[in-house]
Protein backbone atom coordinates (compact mmCIF):
# COMPACT_ATOMS: atom_id res chain seq x y z
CA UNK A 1 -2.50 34.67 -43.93
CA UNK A 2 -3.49 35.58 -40.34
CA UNK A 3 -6.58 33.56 -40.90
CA UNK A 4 -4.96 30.75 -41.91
CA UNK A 5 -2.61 30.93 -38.87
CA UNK A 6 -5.57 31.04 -36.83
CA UNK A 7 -7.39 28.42 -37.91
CA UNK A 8 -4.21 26.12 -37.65
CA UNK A 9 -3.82 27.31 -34.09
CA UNK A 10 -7.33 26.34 -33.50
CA UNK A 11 -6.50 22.87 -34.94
CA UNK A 12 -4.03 22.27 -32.71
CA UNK A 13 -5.46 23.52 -29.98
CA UNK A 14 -8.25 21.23 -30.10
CA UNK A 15 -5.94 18.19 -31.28
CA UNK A 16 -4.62 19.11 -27.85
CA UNK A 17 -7.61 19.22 -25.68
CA UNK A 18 -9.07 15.81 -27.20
CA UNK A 19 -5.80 14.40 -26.06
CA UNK A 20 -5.42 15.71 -22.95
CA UNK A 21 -9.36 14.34 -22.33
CA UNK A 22 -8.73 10.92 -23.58
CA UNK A 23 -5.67 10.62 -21.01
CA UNK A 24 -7.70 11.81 -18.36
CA UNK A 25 -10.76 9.11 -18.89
CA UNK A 26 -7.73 6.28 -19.84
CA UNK A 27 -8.83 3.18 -18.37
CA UNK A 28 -5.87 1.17 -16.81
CA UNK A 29 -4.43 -1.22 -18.80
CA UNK A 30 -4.07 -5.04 -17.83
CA UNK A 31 -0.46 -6.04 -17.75
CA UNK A 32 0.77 -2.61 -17.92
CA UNK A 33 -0.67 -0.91 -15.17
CA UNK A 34 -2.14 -3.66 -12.99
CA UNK A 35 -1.84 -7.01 -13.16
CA UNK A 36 -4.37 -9.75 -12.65
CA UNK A 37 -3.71 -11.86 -9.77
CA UNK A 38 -3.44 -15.49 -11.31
CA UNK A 39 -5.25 -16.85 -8.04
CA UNK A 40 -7.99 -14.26 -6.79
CA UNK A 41 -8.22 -14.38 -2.73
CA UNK A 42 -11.52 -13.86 -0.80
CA UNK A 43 -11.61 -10.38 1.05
CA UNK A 44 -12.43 -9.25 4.91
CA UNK A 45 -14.31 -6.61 4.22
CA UNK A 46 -18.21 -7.42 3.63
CA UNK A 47 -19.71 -5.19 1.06
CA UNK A 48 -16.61 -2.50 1.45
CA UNK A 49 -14.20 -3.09 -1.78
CA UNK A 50 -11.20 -3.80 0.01
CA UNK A 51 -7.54 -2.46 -1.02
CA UNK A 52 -4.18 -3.70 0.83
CA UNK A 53 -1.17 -2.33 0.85
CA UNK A 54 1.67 -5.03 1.75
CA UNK A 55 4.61 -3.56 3.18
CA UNK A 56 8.19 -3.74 4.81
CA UNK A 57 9.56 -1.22 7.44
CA UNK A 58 13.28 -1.68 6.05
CA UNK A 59 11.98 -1.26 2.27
CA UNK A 60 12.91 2.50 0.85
CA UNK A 61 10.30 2.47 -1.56
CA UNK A 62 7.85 1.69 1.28
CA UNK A 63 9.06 4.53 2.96
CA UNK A 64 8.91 6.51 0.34
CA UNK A 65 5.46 5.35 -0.63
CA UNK A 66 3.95 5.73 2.91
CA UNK A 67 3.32 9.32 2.64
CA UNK A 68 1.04 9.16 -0.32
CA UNK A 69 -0.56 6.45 1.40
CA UNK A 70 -1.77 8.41 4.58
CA UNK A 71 -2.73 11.32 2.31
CA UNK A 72 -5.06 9.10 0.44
CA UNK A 73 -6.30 7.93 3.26
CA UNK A 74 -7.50 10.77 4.29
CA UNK A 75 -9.93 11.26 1.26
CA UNK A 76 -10.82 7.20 1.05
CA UNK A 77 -14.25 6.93 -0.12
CA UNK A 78 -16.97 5.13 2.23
CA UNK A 79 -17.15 2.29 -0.05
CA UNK A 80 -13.75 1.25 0.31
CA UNK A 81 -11.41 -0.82 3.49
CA UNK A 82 -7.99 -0.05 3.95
CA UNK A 83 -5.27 -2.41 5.87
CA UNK A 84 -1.72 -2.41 6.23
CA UNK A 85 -0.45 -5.64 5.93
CA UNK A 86 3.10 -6.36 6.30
CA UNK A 87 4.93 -8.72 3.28
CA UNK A 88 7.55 -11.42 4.62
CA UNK A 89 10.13 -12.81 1.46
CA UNK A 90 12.95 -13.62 3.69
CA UNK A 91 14.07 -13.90 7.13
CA UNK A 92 14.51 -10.85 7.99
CA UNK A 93 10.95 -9.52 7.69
CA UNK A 94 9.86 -11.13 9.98
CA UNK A 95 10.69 -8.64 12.97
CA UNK A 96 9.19 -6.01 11.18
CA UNK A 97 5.83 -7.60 10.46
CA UNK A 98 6.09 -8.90 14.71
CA UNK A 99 6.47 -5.26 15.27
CA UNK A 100 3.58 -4.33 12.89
CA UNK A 101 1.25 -6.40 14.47
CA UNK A 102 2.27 -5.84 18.42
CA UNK A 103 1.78 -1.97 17.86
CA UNK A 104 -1.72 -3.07 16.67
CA UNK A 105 -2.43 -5.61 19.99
CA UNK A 106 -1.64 -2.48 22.14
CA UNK A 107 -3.11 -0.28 20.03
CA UNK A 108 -0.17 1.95 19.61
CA UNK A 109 -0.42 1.74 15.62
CA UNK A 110 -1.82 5.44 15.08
CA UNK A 111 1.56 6.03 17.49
CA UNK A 112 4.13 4.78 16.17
CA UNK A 113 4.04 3.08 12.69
CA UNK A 114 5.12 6.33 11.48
CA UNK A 115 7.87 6.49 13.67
CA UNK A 116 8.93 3.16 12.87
CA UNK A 117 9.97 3.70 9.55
CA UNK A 118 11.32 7.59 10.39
CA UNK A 119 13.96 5.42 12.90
CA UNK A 120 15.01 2.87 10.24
CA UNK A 121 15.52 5.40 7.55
CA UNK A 122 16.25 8.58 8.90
CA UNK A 123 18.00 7.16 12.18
CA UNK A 124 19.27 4.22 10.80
CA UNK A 125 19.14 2.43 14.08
CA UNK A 126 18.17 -1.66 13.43
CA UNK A 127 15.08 -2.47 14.51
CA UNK A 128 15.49 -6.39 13.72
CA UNK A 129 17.57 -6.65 16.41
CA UNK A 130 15.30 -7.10 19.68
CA UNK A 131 17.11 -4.82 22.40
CA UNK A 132 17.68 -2.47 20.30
CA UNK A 133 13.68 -2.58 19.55
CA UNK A 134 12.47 -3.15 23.15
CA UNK A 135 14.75 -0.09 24.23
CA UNK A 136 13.54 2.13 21.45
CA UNK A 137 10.00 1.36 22.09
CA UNK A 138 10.70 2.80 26.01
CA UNK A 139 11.89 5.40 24.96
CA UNK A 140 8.77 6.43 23.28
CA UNK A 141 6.75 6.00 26.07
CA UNK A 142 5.45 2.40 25.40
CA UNK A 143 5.89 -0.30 28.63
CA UNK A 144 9.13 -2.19 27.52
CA UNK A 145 7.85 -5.29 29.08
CA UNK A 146 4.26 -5.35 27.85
CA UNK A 147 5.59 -4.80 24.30
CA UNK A 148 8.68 -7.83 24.70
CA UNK A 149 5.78 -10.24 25.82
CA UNK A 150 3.23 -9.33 23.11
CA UNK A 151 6.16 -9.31 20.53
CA UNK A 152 7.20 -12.25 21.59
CA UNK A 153 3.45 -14.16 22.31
CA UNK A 154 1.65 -16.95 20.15
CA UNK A 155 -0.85 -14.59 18.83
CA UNK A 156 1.32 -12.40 17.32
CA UNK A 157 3.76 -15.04 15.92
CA UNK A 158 0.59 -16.34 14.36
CA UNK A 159 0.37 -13.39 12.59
CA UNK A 160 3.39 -12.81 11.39
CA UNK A 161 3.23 -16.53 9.72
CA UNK A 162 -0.55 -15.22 8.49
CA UNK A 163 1.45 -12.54 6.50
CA UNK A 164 4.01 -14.65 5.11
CA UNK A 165 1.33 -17.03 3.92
CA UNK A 166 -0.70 -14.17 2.49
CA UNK A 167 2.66 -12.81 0.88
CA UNK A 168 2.63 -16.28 -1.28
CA UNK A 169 -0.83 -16.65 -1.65
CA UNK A 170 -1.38 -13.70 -3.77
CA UNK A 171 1.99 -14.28 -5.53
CA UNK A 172 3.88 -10.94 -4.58
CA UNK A 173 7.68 -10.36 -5.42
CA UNK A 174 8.11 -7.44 -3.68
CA UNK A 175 6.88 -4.14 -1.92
CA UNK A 176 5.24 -1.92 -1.96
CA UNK A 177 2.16 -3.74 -3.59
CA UNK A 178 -1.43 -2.85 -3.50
CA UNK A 179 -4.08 -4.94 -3.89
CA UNK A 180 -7.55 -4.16 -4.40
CA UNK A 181 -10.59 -6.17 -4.13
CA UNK A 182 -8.28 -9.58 -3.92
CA UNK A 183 -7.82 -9.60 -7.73
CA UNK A 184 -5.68 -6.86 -8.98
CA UNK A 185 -1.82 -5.94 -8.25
CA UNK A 186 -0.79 -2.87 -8.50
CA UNK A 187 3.38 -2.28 -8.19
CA UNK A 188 5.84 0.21 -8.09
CA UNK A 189 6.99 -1.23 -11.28
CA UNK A 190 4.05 -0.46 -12.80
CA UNK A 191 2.92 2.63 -11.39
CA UNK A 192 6.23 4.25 -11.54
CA UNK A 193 5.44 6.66 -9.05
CA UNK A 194 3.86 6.36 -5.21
CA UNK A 195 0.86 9.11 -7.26
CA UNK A 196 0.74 6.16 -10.18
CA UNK A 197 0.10 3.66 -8.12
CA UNK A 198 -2.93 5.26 -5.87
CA UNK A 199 -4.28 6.69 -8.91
CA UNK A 200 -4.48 3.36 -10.72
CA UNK A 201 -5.89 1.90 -7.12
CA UNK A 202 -8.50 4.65 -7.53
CA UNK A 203 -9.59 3.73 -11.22
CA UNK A 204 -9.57 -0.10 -10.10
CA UNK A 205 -11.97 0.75 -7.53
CA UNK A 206 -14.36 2.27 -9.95
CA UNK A 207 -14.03 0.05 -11.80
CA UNK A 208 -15.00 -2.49 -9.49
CA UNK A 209 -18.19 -0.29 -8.25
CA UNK A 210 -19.16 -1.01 -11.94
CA UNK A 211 -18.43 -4.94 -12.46
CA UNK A 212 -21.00 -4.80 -8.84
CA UNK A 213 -23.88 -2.43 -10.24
CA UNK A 214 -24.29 -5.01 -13.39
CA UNK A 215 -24.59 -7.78 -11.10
């Protein structure tokens, strides 16, 4: 009887462990965990396989995401380029993507994009407003003036319209989304989690690094 019990056990058990392997090597799934962007763009980044993340300060899910983001950062293999680039649907993005990209003309990214989001979620002040901007900004140590002017210059509009072109181009309907190599989307939709979606970023990247080596 024990013997029988045993062996059962050991059935199971290894039912089990073959499971638990074939999740582990599961390959993402097209439509379910990525999708395939209907009109691939070209990428910035050379050789480097190159993975955006398209944002919005006011988004929650952004906020929420950002986090997981920076922590995966820090263990981003060699291989791959990371850039923020900040999504515009309406409006009312606008100001954030202007702010995204005058913290990067004065090189105060590193800084403050951080803080940016902390004062929109956790301090609920409104950032799209532009005094109430210029005088945070101050108070963080940044020259009110020489931030105003760069928010406010050509290059930086330029930008912002850059983003809101790119935001079309690769067909988005909202943030967070990730795209690697300028042919998959990956969404909070389909991820689920902030963890889904970086771990389905990393298996697109191998899986890229393969689709090269056969070349």
């Amino acid at each position: 009887m024990l013997t029988r019990f045993f062996a059962i056990a050991l059935l199971l058990f290894g039912t089990l462990t073959m499971g638990f392997a074939a999740n582990a090597n599961a390959q993402p799934v097209e439509g379910q965990d990525y999708a395939l962007l209907p009109n691939p763009q070209p990428t910035g980044s050379g050789k480097k396989i190159e993975v955006l993340e398209f944002f919005w300060y006011g988004c929650s899910h952004c906020f929420d995401t950002h986090p997981h983001i920076k922590e995966w950062l820090k263990k981003v293999p060699k291989d791959v380029s990371f850039q923020y680039v900040p999504g515009i649907f309406r409006p009312n993005w606008i100001p954030g993507a202007k702010t995204f990209y005058t913290l990067e003309a004065i090189g105060q990214t590193g800084k403050l994009h951080d803080k940016v989001y902390d004062a929109i979620h956790l301090e609920q002040l409104d950032l799209t407003r532009d005094e109430v901007l210029f005088d945070w900004v101050a108070k963080q140590g940044v020259d009110r003036k020489k931030f105003a002017d760069t928010y406010n210059s050509f290059a930086v509009q330029n930008k912002a319209t850059k983003s809101e072109l790119m935001s079309k181009a690769y067909s988005l309907q909202g943030v967070p989304a990730l795209v690697v190599d300028g042919k998959y989307l990956v969404t909070g939709k389909m991820g689920g989690t902030p963890e889904g979606m970086l771990k389905t970023v990393d298996q697109l990247v191998e899986k890229i690094r393969i689709e090269r080596k056969k070349k």
